[in-house]
Protein backbone atom coordinates (compact mmCIF):
# COMPACT_ATOMS: atom_id res chain seq x y z
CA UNK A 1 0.00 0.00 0.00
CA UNK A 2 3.36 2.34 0.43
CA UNK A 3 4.23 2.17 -2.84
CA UNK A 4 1.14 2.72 -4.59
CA UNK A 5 0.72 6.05 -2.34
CA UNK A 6 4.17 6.54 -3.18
CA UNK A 7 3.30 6.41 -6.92
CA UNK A 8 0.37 8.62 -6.23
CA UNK A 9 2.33 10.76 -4.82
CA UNK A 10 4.32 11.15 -7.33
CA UNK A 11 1.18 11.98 -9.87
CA UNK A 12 0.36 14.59 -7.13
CA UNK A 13 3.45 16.41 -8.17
CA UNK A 14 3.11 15.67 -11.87
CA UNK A 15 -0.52 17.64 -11.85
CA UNK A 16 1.24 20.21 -9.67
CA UNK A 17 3.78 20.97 -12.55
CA UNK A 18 1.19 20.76 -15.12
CA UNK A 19 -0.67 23.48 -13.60
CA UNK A 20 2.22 25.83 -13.57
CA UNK A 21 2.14 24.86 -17.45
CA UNK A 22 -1.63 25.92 -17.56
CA UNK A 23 -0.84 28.65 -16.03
CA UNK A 24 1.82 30.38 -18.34
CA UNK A 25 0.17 29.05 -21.47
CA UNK A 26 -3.76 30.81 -19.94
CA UNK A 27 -1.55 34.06 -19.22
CA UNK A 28 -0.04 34.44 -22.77
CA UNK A 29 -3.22 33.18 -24.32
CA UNK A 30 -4.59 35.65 -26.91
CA UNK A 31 -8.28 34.73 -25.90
CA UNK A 32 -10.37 36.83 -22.71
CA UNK A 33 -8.90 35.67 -19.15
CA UNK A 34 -11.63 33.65 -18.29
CA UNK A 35 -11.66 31.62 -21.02
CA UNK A 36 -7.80 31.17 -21.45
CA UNK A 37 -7.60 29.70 -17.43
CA UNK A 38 -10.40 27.54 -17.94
CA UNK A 39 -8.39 24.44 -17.75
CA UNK A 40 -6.50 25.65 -15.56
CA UNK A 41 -9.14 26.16 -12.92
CA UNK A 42 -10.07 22.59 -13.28
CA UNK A 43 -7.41 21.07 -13.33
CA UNK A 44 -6.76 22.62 -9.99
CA UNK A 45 -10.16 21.60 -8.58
CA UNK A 46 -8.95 17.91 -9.66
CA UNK A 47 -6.11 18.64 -8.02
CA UNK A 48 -7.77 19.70 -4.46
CA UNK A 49 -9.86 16.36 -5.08
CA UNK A 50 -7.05 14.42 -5.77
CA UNK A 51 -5.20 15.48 -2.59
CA UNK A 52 -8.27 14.73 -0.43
CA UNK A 53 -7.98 11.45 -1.76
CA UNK A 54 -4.13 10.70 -1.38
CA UNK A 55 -4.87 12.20 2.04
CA UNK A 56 -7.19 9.16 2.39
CA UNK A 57 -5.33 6.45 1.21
CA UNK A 58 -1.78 7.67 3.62
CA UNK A 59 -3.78 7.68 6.61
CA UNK A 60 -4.96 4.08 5.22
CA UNK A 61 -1.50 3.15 4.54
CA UNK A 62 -0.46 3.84 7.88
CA UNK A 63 1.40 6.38 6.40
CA UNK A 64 3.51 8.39 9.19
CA UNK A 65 1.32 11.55 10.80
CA UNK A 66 3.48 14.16 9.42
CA UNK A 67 3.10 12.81 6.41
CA UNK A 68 -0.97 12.42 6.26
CA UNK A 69 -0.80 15.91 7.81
CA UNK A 70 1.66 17.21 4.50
CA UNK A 71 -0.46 15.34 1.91
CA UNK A 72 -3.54 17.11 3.38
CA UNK A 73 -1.73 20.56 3.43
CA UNK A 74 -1.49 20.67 0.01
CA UNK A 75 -5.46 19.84 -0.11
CA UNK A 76 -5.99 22.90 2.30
CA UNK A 77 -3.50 25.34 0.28
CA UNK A 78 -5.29 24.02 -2.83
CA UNK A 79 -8.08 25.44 -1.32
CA UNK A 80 -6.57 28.64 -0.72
CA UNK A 81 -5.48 29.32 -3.84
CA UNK A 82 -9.72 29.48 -4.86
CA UNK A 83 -9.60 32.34 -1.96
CA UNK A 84 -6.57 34.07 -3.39
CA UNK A 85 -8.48 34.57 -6.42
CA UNK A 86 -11.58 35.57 -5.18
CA UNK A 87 -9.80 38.27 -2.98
CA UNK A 88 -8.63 39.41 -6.08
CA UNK A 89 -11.12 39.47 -7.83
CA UNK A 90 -13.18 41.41 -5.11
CA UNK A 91 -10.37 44.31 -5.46
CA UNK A 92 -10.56 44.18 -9.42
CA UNK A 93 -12.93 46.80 -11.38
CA UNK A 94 -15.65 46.21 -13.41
CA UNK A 95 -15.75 43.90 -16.84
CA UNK A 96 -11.96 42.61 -17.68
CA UNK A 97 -10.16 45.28 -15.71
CA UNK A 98 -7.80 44.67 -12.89
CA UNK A 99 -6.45 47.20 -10.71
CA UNK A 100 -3.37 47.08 -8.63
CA UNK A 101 -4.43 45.91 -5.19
CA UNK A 102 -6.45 43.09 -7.00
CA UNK A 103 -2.72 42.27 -8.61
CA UNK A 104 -1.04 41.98 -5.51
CA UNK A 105 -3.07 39.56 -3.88
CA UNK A 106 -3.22 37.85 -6.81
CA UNK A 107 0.50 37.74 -6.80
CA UNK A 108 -0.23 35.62 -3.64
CA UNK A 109 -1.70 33.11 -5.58
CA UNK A 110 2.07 31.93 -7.69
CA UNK A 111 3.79 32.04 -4.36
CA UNK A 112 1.07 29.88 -2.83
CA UNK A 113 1.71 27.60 -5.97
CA UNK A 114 5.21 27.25 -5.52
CA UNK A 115 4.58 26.74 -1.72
CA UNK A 116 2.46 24.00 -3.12
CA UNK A 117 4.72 22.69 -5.25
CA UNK A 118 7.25 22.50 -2.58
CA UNK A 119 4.98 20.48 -0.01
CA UNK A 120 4.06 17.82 -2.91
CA UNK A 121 7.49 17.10 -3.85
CA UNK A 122 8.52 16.54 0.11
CA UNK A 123 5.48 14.64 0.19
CA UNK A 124 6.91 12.23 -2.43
CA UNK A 125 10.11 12.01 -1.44
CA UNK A 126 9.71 10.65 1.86
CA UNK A 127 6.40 8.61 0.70
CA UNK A 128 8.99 7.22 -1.70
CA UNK A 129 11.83 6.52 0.94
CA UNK A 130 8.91 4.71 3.47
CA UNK A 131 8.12 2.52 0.47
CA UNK A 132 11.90 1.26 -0.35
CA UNK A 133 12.26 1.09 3.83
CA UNK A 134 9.21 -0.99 4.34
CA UNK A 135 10.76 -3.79 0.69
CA UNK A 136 14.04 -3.52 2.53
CA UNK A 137 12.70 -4.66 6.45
CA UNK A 138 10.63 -7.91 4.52
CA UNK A 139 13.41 -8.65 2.69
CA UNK A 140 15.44 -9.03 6.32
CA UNK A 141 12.35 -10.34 7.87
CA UNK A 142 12.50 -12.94 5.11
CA UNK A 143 15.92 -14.40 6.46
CA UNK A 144 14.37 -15.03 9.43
CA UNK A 145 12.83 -18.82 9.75
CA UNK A 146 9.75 -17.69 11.96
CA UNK A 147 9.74 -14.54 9.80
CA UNK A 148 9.87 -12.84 12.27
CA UNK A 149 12.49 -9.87 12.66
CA UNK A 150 13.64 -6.95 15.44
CA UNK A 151 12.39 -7.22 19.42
CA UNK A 152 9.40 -9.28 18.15
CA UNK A 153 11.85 -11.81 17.35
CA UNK A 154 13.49 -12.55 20.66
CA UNK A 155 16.87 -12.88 22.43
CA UNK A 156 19.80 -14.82 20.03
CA UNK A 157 20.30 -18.05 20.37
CA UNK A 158 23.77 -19.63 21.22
CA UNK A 159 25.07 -21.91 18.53
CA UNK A 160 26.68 -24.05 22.07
């Protein structure tokens, strides 16, 4: 169960990079704003979904608590990000036109990304480092003929 939320953490950080993609490609997009992020904007609501659901599956692959806790922080900044750009937008004119308070806090929104980015990528790396922990301790654990390994396994016998 480590490794698949170790490969799904992994895809967590994939969908993180594509957004950044969106992103650029929606900003130098020739067609009105709304229409250029569209993807974008869902692709980030998939994301928020999709970290809810990795969130799930650590905590059932008794996944340390850190850990569950980091894979739902980047649910809950996900999250944010929908509140950075409503702030935004609530300091933005009327049709199309943004002023420069509404940029600011919308400048929130790529920091927030990369903070995002960030947390998913620790998230996989040590989700990936459980996973080749827990092959390695079975693979000792095999040796074993109870298979049975560590204090669980007793005191040494004496080959006297």
């Amino acid at each position: 169960m480590r490794k698949v939320f170790a490969g799904l953490a992994a895809l967590l950080v994939l969908a993180v990079v594509a957004q950044f993609f969106l992103a650029a490609s929606g900003a130098f997009d020739t067609a009105p704003k709304d229409e250029s992020f569209q993807v974008h904007r869902g692709l980030g609501y998939g994301i928020v979904l999709f970290a809810v659901l990795l969130t799930i599956v650590a905590a059932l692959a008794r996944m340390p608590g850190r850990l569950i806790g980091m894979t739902g922080l980047v649910a809950g900044l996900g999250v944010v990000q929908g509140l950075i750009r409503a702030l935004a937008d609530a300091f933005d004119g009327t049709g199309d036109t943004s002023t420069t308070a509404g940029q600011l806090v919308f400048g929130l929104h790529a920091i927030n990304a990369l903070v995002i980015l960030a947390v998913a990528v620790t998230v996989a790396r040590r989700a990936r480092a459980l996973s080749r922990s827990a092959v390695t301790t079975r693979a000792a654990g095999a040796g074993n003929a109870a298979g049975v390994s560590g204090p669980a396994a007793g005191p040494a016998q004496s080959a006297s």
